[in-house]
C-alpha atoms as a PDB file:
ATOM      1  CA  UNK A   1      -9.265   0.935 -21.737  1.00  0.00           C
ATOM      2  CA  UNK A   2      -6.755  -0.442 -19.152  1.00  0.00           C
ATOM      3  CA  UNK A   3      -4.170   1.553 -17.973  1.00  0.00           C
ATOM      4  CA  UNK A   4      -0.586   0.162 -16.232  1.00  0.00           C
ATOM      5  CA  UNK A   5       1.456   2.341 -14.269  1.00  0.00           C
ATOM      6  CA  UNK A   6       4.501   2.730 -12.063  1.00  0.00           C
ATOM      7  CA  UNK A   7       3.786   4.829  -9.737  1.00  0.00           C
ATOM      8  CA  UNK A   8       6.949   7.085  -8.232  1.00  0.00           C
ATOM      9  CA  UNK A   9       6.517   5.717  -4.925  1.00  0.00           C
ATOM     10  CA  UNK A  10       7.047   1.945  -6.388  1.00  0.00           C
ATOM     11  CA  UNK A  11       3.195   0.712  -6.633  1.00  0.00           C
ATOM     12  CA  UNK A  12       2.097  -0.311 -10.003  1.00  0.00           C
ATOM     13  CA  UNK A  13      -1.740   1.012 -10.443  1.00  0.00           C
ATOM     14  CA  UNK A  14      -3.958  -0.741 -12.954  1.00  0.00           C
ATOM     15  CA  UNK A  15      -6.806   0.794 -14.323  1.00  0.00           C
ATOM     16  CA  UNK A  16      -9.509  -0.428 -16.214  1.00  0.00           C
ATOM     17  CA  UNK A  17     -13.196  -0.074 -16.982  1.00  0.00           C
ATOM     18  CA  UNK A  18     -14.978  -3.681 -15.696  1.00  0.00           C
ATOM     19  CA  UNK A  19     -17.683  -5.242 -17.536  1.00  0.00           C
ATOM     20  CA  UNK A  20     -20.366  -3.408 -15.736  1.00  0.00           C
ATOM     21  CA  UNK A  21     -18.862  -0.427 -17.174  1.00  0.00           C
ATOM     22  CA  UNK A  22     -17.404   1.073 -13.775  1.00  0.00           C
ATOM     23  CA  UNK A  23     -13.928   2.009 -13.550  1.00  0.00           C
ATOM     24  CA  UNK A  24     -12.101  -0.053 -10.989  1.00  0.00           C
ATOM     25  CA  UNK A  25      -8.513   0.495  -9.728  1.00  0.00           C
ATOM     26  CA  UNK A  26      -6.082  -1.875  -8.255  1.00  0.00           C
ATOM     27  CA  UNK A  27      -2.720  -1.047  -6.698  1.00  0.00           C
ATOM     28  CA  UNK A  28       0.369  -3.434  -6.378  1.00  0.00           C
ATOM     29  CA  UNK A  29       3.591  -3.528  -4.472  1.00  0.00           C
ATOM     30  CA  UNK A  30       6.536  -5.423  -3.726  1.00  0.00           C
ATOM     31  CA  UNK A  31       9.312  -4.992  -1.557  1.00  0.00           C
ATOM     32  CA  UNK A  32      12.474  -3.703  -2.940  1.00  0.00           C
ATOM     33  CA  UNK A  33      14.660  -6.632  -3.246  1.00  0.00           C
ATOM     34  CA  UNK A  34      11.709  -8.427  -4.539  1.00  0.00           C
ATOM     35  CA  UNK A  35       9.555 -11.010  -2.801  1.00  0.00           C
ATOM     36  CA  UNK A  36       5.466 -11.201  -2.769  1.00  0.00           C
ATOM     37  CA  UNK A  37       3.111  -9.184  -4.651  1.00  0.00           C
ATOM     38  CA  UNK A  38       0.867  -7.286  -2.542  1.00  0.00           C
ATOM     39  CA  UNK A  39      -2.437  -5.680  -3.565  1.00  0.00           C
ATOM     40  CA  UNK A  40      -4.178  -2.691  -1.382  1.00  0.00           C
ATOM     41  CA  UNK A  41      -7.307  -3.651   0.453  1.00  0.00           C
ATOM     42  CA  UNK A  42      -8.954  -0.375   0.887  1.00  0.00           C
ATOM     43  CA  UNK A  43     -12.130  -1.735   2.729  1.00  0.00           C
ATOM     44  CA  UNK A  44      -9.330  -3.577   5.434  1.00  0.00           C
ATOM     45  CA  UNK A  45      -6.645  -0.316   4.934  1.00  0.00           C
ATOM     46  CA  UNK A  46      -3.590  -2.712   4.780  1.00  0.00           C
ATOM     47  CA  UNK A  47      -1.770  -4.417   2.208  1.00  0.00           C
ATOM     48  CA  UNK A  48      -2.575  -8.312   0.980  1.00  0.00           C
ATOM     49  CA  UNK A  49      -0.764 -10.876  -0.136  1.00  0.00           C
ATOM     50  CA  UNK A  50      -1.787 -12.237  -4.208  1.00  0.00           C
ATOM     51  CA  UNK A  51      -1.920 -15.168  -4.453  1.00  0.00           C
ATOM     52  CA  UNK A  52      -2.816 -17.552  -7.564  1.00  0.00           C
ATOM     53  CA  UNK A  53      -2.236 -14.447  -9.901  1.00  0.00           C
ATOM     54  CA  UNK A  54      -4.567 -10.962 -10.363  1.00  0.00           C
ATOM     55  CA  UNK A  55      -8.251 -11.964 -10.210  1.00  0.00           C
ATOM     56  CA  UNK A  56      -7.544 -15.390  -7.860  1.00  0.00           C
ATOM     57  CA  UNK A  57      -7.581 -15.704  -4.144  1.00  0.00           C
ATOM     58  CA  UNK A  58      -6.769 -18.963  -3.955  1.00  0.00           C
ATOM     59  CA  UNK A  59      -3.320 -21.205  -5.259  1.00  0.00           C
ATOM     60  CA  UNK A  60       0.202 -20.298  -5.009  1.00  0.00           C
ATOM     61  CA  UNK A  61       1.591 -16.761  -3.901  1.00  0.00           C
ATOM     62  CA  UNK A  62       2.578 -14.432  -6.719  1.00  0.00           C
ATOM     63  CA  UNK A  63       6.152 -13.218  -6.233  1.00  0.00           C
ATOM     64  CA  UNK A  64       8.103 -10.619  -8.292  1.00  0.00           C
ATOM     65  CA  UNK A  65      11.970 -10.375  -8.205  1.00  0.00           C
ATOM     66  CA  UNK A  66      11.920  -6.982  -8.198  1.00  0.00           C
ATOM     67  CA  UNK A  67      10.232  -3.315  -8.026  1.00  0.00           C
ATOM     68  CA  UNK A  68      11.417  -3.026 -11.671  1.00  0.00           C
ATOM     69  CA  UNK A  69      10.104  -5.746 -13.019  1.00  0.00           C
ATOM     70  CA  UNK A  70       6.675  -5.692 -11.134  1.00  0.00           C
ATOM     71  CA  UNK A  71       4.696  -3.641 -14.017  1.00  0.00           C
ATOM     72  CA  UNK A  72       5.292  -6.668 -16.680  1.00  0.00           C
ATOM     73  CA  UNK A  73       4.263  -9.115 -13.952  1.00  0.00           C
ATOM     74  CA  UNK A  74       1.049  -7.513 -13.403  1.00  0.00           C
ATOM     75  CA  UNK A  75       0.126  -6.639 -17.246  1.00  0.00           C
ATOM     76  CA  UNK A  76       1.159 -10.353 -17.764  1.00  0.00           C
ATOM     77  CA  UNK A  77      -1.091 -11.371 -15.137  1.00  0.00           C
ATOM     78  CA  UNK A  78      -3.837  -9.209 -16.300  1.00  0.00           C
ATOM     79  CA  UNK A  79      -3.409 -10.542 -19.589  1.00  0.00           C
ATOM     80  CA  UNK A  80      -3.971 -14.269 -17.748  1.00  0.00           C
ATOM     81  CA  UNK A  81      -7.086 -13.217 -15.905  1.00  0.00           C
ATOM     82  CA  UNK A  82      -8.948 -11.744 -19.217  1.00  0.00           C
ATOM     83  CA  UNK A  83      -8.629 -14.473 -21.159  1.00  0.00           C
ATOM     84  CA  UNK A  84      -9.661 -16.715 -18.656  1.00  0.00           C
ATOM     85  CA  UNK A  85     -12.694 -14.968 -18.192  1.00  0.00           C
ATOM     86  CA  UNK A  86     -13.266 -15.210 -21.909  1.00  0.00           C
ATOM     87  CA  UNK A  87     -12.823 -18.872 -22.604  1.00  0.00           C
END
């Protein structure tokens, strides 16, 4: 099951079991008159930039136009990344 969430502080968390069968988290920001996506790096402790879309580190920066709209960004995103890994 995946989960999508806006968090009160502004982060979207996404949630979701990964094909191992361990849950995995991933949190997501943006500033808030928009810009780049950010995702937390909890092994480095900071914030990185996303680029090429959720499950990509290479390719164009991901940018949102605002805190608002960053939840349907990521669950489109998400969407992108399974069924790439499907086809």
């Amino acid at each position: 099951m995946t989960t999508i969430k806006l968090t009160e502080s502004g982060t979207v968390v996404l949630s979701y079991v990964d094909g191992l069968g361990d849950a995995q988290r991933d949190e997501f920001m943006v500033p808030h008159g928009g810009g780049y996506v950010r995702r937390w790096d909890g092994r480095r402790s900071e914030w990185t930039q996303v680029f090429g879309g959720i499950g990509s580190y290479t390719g164009q920066a991901l940018e949102c136009g605002s805190r608002e709209q960053l939840p349907a960004l990521i669950r489109r995103e998400w969407r992108r990344a399974r069924k790439a890994l499907q086809s």
